[in-house]
PDB file of N, CA and C in Angstrom:
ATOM      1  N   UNK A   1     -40.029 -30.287  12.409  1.00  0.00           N
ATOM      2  CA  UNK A   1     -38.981 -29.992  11.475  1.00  0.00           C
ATOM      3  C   UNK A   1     -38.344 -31.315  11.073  1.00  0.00           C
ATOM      4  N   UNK A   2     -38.320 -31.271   9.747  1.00  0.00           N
ATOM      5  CA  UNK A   2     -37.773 -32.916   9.441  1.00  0.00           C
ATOM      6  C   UNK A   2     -36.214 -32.677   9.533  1.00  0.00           C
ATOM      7  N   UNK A   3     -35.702 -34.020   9.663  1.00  0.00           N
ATOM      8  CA  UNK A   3     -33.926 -34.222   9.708  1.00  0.00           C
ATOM      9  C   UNK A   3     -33.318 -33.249   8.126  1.00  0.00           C
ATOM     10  N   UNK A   4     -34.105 -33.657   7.210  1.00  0.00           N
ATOM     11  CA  UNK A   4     -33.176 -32.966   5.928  1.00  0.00           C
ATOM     12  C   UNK A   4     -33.098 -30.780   6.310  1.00  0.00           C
ATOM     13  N   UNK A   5     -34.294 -30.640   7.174  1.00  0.00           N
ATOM     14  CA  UNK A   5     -34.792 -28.847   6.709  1.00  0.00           C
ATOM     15  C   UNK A   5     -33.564 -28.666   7.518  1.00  0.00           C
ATOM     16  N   UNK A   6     -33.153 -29.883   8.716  1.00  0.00           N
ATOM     17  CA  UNK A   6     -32.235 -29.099   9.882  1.00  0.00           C
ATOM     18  C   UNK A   6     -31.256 -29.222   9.393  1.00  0.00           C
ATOM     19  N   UNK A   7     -31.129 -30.425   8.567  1.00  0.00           N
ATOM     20  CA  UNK A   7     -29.546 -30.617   7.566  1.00  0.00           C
ATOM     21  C   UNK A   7     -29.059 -28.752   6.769  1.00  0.00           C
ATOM     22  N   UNK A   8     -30.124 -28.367   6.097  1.00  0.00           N
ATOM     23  CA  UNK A   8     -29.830 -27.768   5.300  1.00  0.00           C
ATOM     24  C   UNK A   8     -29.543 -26.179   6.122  1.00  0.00           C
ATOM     25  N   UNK A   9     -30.736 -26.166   7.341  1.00  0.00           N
ATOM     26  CA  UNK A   9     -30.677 -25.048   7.789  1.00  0.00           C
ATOM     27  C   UNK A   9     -29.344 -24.702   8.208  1.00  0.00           C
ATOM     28  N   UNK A  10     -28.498 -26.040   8.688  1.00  0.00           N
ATOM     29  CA  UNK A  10     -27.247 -25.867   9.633  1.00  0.00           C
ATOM     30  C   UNK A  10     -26.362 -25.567   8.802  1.00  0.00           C
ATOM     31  N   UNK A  11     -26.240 -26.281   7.552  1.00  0.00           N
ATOM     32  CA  UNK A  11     -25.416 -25.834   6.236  1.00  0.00           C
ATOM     33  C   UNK A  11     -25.714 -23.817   6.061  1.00  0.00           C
ATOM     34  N   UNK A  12     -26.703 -23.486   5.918  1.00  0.00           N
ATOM     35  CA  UNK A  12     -26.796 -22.251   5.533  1.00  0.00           C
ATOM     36  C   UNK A  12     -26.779 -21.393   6.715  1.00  0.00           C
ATOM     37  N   UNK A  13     -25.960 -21.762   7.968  1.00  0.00           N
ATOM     38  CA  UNK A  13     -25.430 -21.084   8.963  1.00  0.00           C
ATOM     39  C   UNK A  13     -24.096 -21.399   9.036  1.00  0.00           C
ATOM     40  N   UNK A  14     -23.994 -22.360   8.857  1.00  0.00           N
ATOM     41  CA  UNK A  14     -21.885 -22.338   9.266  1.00  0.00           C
ATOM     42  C   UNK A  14     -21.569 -22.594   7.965  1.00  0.00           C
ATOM     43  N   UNK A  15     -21.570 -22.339   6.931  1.00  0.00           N
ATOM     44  CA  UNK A  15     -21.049 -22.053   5.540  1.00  0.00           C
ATOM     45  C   UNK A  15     -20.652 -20.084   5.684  1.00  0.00           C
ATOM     46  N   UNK A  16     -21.957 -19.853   5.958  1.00  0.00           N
ATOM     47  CA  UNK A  16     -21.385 -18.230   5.726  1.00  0.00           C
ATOM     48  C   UNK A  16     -20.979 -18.176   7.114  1.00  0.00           C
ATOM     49  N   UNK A  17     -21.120 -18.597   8.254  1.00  0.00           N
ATOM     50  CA  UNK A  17     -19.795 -18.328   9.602  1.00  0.00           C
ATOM     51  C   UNK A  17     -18.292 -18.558   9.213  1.00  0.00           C
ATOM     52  N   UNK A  18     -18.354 -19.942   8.321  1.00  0.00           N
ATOM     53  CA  UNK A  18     -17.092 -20.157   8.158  1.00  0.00           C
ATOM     54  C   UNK A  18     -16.397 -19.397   7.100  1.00  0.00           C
ATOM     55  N   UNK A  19     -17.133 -18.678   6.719  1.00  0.00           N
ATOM     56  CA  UNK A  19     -16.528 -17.488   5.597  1.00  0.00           C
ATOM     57  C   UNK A  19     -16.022 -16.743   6.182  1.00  0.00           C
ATOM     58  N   UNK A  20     -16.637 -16.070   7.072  1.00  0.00           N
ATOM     59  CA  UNK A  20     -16.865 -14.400   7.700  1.00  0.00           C
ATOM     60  C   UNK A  20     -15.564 -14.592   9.125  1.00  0.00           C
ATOM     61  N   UNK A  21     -15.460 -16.122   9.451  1.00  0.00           N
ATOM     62  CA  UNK A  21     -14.108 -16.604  10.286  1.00  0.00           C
ATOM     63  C   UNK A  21     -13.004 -16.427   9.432  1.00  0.00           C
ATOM     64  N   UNK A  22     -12.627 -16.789   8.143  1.00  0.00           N
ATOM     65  CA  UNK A  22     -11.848 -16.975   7.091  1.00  0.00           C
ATOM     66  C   UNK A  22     -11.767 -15.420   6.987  1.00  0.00           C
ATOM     67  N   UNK A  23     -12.568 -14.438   6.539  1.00  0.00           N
ATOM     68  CA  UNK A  23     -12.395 -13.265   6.017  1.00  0.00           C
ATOM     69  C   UNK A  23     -11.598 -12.502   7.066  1.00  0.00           C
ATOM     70  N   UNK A  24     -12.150 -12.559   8.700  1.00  0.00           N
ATOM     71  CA  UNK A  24     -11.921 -11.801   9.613  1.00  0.00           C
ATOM     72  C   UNK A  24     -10.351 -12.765   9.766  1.00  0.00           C
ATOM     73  N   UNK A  25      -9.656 -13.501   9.644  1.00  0.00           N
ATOM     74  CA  UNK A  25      -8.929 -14.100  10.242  1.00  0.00           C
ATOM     75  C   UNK A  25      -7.560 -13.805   9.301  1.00  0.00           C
ATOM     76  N   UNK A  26      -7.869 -13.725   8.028  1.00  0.00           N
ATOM     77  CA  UNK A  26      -7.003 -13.378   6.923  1.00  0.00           C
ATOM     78  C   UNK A  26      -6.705 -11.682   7.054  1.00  0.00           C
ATOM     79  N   UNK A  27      -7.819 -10.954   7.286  1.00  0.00           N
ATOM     80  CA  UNK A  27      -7.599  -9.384   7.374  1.00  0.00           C
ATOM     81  C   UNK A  27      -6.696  -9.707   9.012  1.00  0.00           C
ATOM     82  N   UNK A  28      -6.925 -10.063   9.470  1.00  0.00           N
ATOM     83  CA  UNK A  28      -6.313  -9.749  10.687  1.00  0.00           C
ATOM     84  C   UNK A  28      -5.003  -9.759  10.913  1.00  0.00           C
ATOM     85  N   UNK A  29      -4.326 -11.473   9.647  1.00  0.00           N
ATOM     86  CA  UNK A  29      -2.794 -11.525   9.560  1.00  0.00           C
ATOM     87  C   UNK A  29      -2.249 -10.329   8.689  1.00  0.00           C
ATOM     88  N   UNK A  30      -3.355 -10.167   7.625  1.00  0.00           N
ATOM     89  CA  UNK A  30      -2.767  -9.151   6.660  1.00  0.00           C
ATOM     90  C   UNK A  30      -2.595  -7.582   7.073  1.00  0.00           C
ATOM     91  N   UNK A  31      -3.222  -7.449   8.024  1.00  0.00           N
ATOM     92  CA  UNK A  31      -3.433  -5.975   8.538  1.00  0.00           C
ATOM     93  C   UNK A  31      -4.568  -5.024   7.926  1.00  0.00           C
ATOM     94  N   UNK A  32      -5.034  -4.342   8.404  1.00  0.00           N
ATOM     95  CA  UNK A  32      -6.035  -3.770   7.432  1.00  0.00           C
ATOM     96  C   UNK A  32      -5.740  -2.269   7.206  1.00  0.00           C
ATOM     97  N   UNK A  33      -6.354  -1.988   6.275  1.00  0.00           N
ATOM     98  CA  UNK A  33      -5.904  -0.774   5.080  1.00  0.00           C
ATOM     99  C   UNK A  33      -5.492   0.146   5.745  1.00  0.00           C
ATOM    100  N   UNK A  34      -5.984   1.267   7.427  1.00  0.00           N
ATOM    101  CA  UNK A  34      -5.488   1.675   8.150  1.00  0.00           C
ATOM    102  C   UNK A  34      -3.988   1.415   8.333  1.00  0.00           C
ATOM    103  N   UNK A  35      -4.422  -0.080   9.092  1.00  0.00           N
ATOM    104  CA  UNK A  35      -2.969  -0.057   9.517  1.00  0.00           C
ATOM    105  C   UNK A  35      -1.646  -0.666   8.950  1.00  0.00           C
ATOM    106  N   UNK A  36      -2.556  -0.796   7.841  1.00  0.00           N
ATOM    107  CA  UNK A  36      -1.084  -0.596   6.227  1.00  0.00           C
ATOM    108  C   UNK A  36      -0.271   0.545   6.481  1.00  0.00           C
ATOM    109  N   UNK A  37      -1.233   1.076   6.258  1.00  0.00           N
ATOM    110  CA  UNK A  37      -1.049   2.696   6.376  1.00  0.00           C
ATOM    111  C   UNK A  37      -0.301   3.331   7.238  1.00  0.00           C
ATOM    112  N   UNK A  38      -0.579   2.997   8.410  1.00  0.00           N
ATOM    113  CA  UNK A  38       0.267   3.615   9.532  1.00  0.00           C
ATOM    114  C   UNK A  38       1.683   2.988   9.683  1.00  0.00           C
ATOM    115  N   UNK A  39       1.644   1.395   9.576  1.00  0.00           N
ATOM    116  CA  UNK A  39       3.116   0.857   9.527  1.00  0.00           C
ATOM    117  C   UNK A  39       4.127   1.362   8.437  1.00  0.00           C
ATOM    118  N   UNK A  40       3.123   1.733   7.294  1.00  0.00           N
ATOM    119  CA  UNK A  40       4.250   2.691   5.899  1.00  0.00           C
ATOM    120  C   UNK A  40       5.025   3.977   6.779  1.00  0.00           C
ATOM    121  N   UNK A  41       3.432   4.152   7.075  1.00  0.00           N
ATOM    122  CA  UNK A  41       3.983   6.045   7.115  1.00  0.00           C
ATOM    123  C   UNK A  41       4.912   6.122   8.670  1.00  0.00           C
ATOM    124  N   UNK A  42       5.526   5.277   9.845  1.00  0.00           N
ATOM    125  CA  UNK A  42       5.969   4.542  10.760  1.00  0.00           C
ATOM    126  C   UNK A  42       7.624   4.195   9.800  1.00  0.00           C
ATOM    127  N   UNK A  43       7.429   3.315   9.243  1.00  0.00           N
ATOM    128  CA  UNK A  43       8.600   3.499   8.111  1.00  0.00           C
ATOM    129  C   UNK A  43       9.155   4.482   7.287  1.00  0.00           C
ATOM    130  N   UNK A  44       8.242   5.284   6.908  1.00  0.00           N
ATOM    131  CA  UNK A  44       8.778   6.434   6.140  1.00  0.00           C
ATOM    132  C   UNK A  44       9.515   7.422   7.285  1.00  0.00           C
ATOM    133  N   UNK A  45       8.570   7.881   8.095  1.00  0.00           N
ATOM    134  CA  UNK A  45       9.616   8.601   9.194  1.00  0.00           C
ATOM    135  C   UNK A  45      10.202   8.590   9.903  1.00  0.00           C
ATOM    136  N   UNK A  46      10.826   7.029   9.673  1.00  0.00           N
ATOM    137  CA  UNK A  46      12.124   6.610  10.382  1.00  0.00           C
ATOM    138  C   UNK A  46      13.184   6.797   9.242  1.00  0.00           C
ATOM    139  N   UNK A  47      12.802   5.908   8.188  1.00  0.00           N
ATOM    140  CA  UNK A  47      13.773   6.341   6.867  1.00  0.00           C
ATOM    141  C   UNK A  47      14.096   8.093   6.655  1.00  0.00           C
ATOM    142  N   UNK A  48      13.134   8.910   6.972  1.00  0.00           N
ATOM    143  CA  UNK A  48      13.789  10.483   6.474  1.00  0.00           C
ATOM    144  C   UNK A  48      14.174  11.060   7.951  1.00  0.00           C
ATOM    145  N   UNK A  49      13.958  10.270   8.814  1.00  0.00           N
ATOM    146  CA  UNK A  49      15.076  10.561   9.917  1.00  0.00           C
ATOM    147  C   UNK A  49      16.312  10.314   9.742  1.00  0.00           C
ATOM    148  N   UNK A  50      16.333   8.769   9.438  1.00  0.00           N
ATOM    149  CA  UNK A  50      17.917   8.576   8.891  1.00  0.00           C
ATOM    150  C   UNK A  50      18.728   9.487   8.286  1.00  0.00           C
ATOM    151  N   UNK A  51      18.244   9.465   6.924  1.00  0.00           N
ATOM    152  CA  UNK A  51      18.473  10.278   5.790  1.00  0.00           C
ATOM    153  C   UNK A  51      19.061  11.355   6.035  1.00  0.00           C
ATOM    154  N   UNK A  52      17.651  12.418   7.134  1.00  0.00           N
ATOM    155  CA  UNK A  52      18.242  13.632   7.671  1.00  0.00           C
ATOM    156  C   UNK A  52      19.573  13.502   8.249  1.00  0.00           C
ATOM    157  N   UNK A  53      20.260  12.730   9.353  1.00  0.00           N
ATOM    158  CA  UNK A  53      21.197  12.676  10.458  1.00  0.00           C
ATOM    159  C   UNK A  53      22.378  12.817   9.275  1.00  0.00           C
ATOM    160  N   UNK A  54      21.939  11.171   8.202  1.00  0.00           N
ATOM    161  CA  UNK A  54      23.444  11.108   7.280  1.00  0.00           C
ATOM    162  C   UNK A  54      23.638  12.262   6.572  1.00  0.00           C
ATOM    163  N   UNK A  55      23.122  12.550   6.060  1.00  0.00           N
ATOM    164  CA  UNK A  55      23.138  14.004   5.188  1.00  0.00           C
ATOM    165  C   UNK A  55      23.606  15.398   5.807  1.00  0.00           C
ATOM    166  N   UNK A  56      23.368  15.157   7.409  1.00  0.00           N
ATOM    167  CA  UNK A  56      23.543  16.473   7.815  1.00  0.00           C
ATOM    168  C   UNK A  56      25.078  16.334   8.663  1.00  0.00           C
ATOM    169  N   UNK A  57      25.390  15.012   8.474  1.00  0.00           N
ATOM    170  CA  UNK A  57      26.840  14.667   8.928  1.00  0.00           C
ATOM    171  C   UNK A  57      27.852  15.076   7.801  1.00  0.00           C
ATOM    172  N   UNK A  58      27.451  14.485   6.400  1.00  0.00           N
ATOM    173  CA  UNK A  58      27.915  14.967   4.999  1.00  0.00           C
ATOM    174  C   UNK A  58      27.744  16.521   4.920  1.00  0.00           C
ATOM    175  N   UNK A  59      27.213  17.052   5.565  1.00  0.00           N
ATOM    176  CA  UNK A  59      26.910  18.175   4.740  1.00  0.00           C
ATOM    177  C   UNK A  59      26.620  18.723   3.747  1.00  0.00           C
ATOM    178  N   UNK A  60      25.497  17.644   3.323  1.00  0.00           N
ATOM    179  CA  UNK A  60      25.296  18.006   2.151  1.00  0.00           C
ATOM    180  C   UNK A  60      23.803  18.354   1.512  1.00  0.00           C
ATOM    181  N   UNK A  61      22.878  18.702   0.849  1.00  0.00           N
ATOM    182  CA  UNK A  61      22.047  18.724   0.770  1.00  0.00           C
ATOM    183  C   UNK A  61      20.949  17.941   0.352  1.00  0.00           C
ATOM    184  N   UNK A  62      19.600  18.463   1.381  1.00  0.00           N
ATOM    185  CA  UNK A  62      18.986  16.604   0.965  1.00  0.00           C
ATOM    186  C   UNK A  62      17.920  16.886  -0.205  1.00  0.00           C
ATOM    187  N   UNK A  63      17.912  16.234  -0.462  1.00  0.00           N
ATOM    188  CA  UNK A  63      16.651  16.057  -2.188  1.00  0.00           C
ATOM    189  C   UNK A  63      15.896  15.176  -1.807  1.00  0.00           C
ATOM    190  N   UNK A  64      14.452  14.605  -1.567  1.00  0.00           N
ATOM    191  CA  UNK A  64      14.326  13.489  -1.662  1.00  0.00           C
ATOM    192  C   UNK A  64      13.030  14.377  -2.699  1.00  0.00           C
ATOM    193  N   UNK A  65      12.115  12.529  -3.053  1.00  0.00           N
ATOM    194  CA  UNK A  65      11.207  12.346  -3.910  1.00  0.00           C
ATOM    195  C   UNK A  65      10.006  12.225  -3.065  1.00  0.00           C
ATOM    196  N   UNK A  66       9.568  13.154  -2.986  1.00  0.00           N
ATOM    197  CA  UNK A  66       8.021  12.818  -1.959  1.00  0.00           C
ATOM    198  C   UNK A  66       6.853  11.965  -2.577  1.00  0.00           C
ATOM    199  N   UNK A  67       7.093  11.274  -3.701  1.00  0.00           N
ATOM    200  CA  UNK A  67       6.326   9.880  -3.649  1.00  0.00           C
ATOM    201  C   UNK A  67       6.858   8.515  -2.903  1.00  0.00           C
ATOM    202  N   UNK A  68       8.019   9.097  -2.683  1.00  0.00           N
ATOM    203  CA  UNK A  68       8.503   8.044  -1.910  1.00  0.00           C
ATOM    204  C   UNK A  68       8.483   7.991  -0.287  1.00  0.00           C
ATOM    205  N   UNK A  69       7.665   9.591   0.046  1.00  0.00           N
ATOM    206  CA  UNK A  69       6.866   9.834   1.849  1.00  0.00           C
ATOM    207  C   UNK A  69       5.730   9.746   1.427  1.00  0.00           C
ATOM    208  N   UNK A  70       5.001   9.428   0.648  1.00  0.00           N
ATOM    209  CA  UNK A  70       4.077   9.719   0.149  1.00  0.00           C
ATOM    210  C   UNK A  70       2.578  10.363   1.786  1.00  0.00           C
ATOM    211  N   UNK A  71       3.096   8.724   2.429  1.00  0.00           N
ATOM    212  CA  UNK A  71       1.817   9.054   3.801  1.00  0.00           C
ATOM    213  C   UNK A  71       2.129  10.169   4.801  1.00  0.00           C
ATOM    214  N   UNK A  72       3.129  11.407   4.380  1.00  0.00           N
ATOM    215  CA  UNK A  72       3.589  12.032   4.943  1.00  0.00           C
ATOM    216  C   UNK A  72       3.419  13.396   4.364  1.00  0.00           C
ATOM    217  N   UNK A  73       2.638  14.179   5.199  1.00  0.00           N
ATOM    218  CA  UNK A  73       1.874  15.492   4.269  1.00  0.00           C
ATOM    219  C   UNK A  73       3.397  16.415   4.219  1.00  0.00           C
ATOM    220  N   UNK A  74       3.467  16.956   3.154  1.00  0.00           N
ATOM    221  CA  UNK A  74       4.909  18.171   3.205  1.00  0.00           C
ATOM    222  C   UNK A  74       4.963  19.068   4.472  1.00  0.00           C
ATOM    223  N   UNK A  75       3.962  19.242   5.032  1.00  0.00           N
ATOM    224  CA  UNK A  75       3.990  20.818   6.021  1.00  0.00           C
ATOM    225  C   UNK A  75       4.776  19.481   7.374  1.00  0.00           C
ATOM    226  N   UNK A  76       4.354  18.369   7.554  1.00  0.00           N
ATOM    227  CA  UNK A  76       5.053  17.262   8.224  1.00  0.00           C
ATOM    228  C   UNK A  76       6.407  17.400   7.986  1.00  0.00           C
ATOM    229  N   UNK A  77       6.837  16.977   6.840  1.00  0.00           N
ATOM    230  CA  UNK A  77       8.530  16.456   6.229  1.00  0.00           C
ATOM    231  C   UNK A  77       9.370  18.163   6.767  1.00  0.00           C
ATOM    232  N   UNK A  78       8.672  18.793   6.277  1.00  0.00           N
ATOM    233  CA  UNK A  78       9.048  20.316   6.862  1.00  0.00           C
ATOM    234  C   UNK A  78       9.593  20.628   7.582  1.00  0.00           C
ATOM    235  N   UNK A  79       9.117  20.032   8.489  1.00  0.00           N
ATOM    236  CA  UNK A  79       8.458  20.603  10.124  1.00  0.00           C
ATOM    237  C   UNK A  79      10.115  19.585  10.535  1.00  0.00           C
ATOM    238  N   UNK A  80       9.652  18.400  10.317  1.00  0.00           N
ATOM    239  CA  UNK A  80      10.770  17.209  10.972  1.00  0.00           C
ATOM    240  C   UNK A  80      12.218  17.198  10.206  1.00  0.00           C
ATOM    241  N   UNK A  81      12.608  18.187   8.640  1.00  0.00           N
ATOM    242  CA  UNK A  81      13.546  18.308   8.695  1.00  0.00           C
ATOM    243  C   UNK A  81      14.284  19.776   9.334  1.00  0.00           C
ATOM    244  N   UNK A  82      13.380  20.326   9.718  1.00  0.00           N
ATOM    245  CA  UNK A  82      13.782  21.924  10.472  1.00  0.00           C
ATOM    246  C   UNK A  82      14.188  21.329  11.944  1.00  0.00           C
ATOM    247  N   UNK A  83      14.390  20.359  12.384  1.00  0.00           N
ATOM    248  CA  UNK A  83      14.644  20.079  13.727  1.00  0.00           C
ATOM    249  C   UNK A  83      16.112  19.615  13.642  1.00  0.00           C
ATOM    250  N   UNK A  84      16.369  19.319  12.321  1.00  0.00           N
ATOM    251  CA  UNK A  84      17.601  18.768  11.996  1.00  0.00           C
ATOM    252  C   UNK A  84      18.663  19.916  11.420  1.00  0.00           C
ATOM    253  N   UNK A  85      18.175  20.577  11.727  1.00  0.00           N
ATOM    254  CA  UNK A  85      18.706  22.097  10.727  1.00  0.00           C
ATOM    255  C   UNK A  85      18.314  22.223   9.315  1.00  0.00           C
ATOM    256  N   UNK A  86      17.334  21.427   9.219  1.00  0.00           N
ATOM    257  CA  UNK A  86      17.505  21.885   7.053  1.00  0.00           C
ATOM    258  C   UNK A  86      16.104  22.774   7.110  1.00  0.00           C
ATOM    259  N   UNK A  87      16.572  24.112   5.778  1.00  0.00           N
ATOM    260  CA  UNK A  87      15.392  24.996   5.605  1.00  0.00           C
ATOM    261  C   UNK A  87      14.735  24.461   4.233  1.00  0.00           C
ATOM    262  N   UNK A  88      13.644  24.208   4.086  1.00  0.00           N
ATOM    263  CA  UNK A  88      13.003  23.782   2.542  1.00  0.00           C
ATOM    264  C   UNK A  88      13.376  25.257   1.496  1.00  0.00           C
ATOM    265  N   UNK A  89      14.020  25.192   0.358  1.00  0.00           N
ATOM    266  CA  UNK A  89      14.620  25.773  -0.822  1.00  0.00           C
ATOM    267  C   UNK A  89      13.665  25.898  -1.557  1.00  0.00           C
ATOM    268  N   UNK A  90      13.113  24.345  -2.319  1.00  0.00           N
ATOM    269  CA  UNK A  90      12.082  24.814  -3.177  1.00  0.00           C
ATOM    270  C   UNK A  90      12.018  22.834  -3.415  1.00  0.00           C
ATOM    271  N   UNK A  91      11.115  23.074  -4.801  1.00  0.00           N
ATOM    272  CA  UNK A  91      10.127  21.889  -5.053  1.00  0.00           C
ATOM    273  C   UNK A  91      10.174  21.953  -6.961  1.00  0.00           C
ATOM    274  N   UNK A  92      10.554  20.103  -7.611  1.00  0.00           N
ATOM    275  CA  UNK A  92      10.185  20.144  -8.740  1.00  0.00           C
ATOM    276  C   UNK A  92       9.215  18.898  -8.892  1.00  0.00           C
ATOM    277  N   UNK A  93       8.407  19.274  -9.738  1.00  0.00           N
ATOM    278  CA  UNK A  93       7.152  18.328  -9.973  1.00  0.00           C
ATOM    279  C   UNK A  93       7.685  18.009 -11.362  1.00  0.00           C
ATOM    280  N   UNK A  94       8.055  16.799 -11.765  1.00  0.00           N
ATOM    281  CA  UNK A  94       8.793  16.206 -13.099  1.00  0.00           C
ATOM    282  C   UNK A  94       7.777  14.852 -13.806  1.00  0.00           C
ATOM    283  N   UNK A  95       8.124  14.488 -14.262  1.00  0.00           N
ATOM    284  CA  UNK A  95       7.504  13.686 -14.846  1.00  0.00           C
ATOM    285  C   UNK A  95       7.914  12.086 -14.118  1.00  0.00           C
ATOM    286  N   UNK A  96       8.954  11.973 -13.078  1.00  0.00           N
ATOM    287  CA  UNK A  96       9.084  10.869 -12.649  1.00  0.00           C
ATOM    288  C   UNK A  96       9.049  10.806 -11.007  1.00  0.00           C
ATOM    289  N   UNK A  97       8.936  12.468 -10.961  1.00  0.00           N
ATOM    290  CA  UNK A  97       8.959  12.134  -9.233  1.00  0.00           C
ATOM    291  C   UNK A  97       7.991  13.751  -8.604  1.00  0.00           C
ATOM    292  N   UNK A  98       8.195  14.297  -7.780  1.00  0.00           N
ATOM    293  CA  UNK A  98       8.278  15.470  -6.990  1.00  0.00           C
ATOM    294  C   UNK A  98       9.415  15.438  -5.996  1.00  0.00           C
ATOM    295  N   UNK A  99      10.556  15.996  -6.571  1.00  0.00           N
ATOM    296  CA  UNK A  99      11.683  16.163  -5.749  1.00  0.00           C
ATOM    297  C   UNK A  99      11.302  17.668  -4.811  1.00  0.00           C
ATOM    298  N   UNK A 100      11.559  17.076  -3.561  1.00  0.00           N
ATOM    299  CA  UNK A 100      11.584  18.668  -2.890  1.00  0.00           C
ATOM    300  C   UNK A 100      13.198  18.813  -2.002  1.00  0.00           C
ATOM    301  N   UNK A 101      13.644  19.904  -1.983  1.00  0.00           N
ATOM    302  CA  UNK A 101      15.081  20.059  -2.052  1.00  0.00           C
ATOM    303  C   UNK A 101      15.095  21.277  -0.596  1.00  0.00           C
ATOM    304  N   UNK A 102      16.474  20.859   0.167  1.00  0.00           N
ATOM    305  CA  UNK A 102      16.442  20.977   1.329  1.00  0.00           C
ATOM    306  C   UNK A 102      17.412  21.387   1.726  1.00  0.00           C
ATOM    307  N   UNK A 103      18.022  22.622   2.001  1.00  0.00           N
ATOM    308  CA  UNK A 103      19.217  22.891   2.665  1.00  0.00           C
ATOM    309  C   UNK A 103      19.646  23.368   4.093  1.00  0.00           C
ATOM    310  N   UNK A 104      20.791  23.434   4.545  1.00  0.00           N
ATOM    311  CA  UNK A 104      21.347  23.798   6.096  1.00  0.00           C
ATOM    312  C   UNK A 104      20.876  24.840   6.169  1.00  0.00           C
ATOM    313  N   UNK A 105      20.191  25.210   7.036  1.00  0.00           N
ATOM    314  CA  UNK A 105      19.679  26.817   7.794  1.00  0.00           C
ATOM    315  C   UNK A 105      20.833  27.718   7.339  1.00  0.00           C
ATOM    316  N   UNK A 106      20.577  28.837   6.966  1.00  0.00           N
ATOM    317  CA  UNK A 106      21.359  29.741   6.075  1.00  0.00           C
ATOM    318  C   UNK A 106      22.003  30.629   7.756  1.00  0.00           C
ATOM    319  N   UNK A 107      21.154  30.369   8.821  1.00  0.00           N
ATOM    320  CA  UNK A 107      22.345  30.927  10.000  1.00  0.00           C
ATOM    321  C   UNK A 107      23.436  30.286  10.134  1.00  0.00           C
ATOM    322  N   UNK A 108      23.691  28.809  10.463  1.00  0.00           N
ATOM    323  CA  UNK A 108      24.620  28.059  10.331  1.00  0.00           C
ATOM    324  C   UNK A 108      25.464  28.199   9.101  1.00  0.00           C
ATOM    325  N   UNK A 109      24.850  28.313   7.625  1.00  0.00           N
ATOM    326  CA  UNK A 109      25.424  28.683   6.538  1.00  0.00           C
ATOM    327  C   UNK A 109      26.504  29.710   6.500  1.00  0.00           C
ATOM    328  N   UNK A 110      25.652  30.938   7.278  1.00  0.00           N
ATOM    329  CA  UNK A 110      26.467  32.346   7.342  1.00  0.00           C
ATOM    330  C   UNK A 110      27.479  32.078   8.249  1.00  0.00           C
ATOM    331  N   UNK A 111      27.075  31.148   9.484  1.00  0.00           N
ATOM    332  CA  UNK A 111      28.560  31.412  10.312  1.00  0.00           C
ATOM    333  C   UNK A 111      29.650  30.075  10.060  1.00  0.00           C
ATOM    334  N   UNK A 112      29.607  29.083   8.959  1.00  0.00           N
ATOM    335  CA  UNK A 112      30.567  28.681   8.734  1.00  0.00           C
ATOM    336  C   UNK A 112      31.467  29.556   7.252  1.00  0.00           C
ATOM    337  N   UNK A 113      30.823  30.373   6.914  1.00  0.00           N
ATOM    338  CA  UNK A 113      31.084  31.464   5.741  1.00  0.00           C
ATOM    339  C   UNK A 113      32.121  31.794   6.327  1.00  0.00           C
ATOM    340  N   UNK A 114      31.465  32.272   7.767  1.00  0.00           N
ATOM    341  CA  UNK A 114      32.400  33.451   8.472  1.00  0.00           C
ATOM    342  C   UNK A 114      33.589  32.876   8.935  1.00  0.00           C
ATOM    343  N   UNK A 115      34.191  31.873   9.341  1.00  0.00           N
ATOM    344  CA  UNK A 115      34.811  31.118   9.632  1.00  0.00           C
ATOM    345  C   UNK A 115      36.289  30.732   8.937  1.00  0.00           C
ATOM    346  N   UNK A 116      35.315  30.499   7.107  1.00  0.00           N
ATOM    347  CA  UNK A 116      36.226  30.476   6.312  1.00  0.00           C
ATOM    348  C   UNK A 116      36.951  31.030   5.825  1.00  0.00           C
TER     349      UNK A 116
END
């Protein structure tokens, strides 16, 4: 094997190593599409936890825009605002969002009625 074939051979091994180091090393700071994913949807259901607590201190009713849970299937958001007391009302699909709308369990409803 002459000096130039080994020159070239070594070039056409650590050229594409040093890519595939670069590629793997950049996905790794950046996170990969998974776990984009999971750190959103990790954020999102901490944010509509919040949301829930303040809202249910206000008493007031929650609305949000489910493009804005997006990584969060509805029968989910459901589920985790019924722990907080809110019953799902209903749902509008608009031209700028999907608001789905959320109120206090209508038992609690009835017995601060009763109250008043």
């Amino acid at each position: 094997m002459s000096k130039e074939l080994a020159n070239d051979l070594a070039l056409w091994i650590f050229i594409p190593s040093l890519l595939l180091f670069t590629v793997v090393t950049v996905a790794t700071a950046l996170g990969t599409p998974r776990g984009v994913r999971a750190s959103r949807r990790e954020r999102q259901l901490a944010r509509l936890e919040q949301l829930a607590q303040e809202q249910r201190a206000r008493q007031q009713a929650v609305e949000i825009d489910w493009l804005d849970y997006r990584e969060i299937p509805m029968a989910e958001i459901v589920d985790m605002l019924r722990k907080y007391g809110w019953a799902y009302r209903d749902d509008e699909l608009g031209k700028n969002g999907w608001l789905l709308r959320f109120d206090l369990n209508s038992a609690e409803n009835q017995a601060n009625a009763g109250r008043g």
